[in-house]
C-alpha atoms as a PDB file:
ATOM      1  CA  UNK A   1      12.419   2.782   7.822  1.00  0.00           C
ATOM      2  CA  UNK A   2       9.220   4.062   8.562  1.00  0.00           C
ATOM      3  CA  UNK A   3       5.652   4.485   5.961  1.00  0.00           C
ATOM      4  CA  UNK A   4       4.410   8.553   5.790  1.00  0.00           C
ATOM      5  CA  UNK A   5       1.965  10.124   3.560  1.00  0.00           C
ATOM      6  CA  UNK A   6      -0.694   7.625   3.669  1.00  0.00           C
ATOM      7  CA  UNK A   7      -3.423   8.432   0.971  1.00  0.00           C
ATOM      8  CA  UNK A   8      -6.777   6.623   0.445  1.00  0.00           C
ATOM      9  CA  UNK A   9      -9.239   7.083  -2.548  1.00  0.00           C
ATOM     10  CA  UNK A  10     -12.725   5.570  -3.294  1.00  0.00           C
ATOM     11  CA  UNK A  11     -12.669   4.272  -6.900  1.00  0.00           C
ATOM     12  CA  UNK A  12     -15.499   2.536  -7.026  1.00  0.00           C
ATOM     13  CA  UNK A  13     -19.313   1.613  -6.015  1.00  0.00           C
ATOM     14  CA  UNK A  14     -21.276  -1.081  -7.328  1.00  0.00           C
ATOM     15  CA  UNK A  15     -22.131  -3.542  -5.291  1.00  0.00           C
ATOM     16  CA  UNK A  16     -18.985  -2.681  -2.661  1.00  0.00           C
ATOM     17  CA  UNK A  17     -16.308  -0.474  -3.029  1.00  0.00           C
ATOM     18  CA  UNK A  18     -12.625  -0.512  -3.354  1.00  0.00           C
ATOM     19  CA  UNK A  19      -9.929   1.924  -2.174  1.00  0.00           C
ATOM     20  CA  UNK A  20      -6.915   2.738  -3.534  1.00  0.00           C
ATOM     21  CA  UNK A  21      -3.923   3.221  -0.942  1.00  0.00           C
ATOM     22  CA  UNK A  22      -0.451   4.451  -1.928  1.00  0.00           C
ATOM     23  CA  UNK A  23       1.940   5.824   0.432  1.00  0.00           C
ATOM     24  CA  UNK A  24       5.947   6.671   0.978  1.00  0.00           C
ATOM     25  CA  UNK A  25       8.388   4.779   2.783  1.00  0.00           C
ATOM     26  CA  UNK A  26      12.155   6.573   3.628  1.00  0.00           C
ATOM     27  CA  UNK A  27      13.929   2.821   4.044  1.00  0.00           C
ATOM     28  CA  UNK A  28      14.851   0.276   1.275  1.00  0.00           C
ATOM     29  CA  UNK A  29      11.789  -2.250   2.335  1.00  0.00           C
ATOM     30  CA  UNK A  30      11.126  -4.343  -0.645  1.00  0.00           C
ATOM     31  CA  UNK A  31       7.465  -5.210   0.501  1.00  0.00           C
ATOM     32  CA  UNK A  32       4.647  -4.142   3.020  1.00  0.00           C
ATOM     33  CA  UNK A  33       1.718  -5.054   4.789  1.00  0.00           C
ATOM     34  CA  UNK A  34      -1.848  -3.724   4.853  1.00  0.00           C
ATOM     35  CA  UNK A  35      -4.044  -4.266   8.001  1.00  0.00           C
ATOM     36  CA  UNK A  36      -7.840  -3.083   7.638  1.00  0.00           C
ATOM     37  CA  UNK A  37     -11.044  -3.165   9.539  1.00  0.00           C
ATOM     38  CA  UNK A  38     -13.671  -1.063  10.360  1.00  0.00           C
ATOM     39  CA  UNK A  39     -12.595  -0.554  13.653  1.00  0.00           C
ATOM     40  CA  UNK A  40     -10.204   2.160  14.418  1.00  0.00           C
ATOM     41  CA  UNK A  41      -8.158   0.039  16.822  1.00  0.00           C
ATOM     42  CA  UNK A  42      -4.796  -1.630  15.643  1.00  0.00           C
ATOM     43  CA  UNK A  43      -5.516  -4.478  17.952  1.00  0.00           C
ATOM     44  CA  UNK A  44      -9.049  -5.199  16.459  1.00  0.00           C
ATOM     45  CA  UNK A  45      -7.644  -5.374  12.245  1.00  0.00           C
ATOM     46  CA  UNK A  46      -7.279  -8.434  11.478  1.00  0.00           C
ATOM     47  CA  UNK A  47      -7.004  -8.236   7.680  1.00  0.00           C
ATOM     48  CA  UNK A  48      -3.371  -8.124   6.337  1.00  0.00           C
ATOM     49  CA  UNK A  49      -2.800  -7.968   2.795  1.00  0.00           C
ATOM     50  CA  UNK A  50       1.539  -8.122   1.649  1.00  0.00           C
ATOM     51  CA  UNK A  51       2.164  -6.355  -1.231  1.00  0.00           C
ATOM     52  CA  UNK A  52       5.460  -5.978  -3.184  1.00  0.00           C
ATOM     53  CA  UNK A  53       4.682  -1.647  -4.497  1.00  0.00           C
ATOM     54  CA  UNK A  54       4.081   1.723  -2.602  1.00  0.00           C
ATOM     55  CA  UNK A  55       0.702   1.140  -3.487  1.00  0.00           C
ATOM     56  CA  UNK A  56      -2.154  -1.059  -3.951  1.00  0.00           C
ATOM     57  CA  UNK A  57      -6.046  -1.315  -4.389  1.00  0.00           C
ATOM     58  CA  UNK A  58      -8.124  -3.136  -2.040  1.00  0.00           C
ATOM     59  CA  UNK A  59     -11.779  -4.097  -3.484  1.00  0.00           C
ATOM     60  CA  UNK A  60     -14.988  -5.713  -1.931  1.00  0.00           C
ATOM     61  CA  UNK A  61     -15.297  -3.589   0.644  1.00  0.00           C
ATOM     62  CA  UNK A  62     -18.982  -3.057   2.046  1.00  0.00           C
ATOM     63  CA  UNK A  63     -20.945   0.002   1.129  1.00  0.00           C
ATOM     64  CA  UNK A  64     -21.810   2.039   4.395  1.00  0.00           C
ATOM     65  CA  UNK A  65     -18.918   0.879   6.493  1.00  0.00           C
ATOM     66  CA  UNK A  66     -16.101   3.524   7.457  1.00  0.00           C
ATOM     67  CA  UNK A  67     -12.498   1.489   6.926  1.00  0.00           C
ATOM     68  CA  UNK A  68      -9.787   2.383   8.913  1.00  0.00           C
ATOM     69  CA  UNK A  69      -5.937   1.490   6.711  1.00  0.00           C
ATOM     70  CA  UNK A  70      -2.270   1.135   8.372  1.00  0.00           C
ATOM     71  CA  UNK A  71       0.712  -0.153   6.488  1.00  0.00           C
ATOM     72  CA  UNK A  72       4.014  -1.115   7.373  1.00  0.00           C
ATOM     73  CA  UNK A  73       7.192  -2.035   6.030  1.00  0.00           C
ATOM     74  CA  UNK A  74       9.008  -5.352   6.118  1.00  0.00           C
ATOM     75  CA  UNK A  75      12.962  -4.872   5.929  1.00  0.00           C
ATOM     76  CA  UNK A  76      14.326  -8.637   5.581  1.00  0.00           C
ATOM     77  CA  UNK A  77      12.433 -11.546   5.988  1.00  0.00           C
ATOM     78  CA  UNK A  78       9.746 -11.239   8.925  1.00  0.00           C
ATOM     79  CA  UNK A  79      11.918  -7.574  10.106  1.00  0.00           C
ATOM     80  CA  UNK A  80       9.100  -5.264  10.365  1.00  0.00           C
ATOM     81  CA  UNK A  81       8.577  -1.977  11.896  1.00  0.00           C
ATOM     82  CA  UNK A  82       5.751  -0.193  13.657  1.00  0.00           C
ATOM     83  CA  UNK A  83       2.388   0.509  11.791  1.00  0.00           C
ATOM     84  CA  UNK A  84       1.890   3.898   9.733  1.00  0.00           C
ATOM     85  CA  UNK A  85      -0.806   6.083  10.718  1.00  0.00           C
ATOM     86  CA  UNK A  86      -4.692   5.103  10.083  1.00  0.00           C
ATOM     87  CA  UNK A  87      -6.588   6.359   7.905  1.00  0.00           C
ATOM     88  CA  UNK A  88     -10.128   6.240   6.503  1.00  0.00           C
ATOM     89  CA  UNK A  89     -11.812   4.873   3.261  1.00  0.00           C
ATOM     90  CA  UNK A  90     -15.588   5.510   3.598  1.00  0.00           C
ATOM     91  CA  UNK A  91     -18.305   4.042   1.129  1.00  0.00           C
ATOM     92  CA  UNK A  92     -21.520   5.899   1.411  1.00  0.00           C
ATOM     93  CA  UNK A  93     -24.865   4.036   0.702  1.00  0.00           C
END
């Protein structure tokens, strides 16, 4: 299974902002993983978030910074593929 179709939205800005991330996946995975930084390298993210739907929101991010997302499935237990593409969540001052 792989993760396509990556989609990121600003939803809000008060004193941060949140994204919301949804996304498709062509396998049976039952959960996925979220890695985020605001660097663009997959090596550098050190943030992983599981989640158990095809989407998810992801709050208190800081105001300013460009966020780069990648998601991946997890088949069975700790069975996981290779990261979906990147993409970017901005939150202008």
């Amino acid at each position: 299974p792989n993760v396509s179709d990556i989609t990121a939205q600003v939803i809000e800005k008060n004193n941060g902002f949140a994204v919301a991330l949804s996304w498709a996946e062509n396998g049976g995975a039952e959960e996925w993983q979220i890695k985020y930084n605001i660097e663009s390298s997959l090596e550098n993210s050190s943030i992983i978030v599981c989640t158990h739907a095809i989407a998810d929101t992801l709050g208190g991010l800081s105001l300013g910074n460009t966020y780069y997302f990648y998601v991946r499935p997890i088949c069975t237990g700790e069975d996981t593929v290779g990261w979906g593409q990147a993409i970017l969540g901005r939150g202008d001052n």
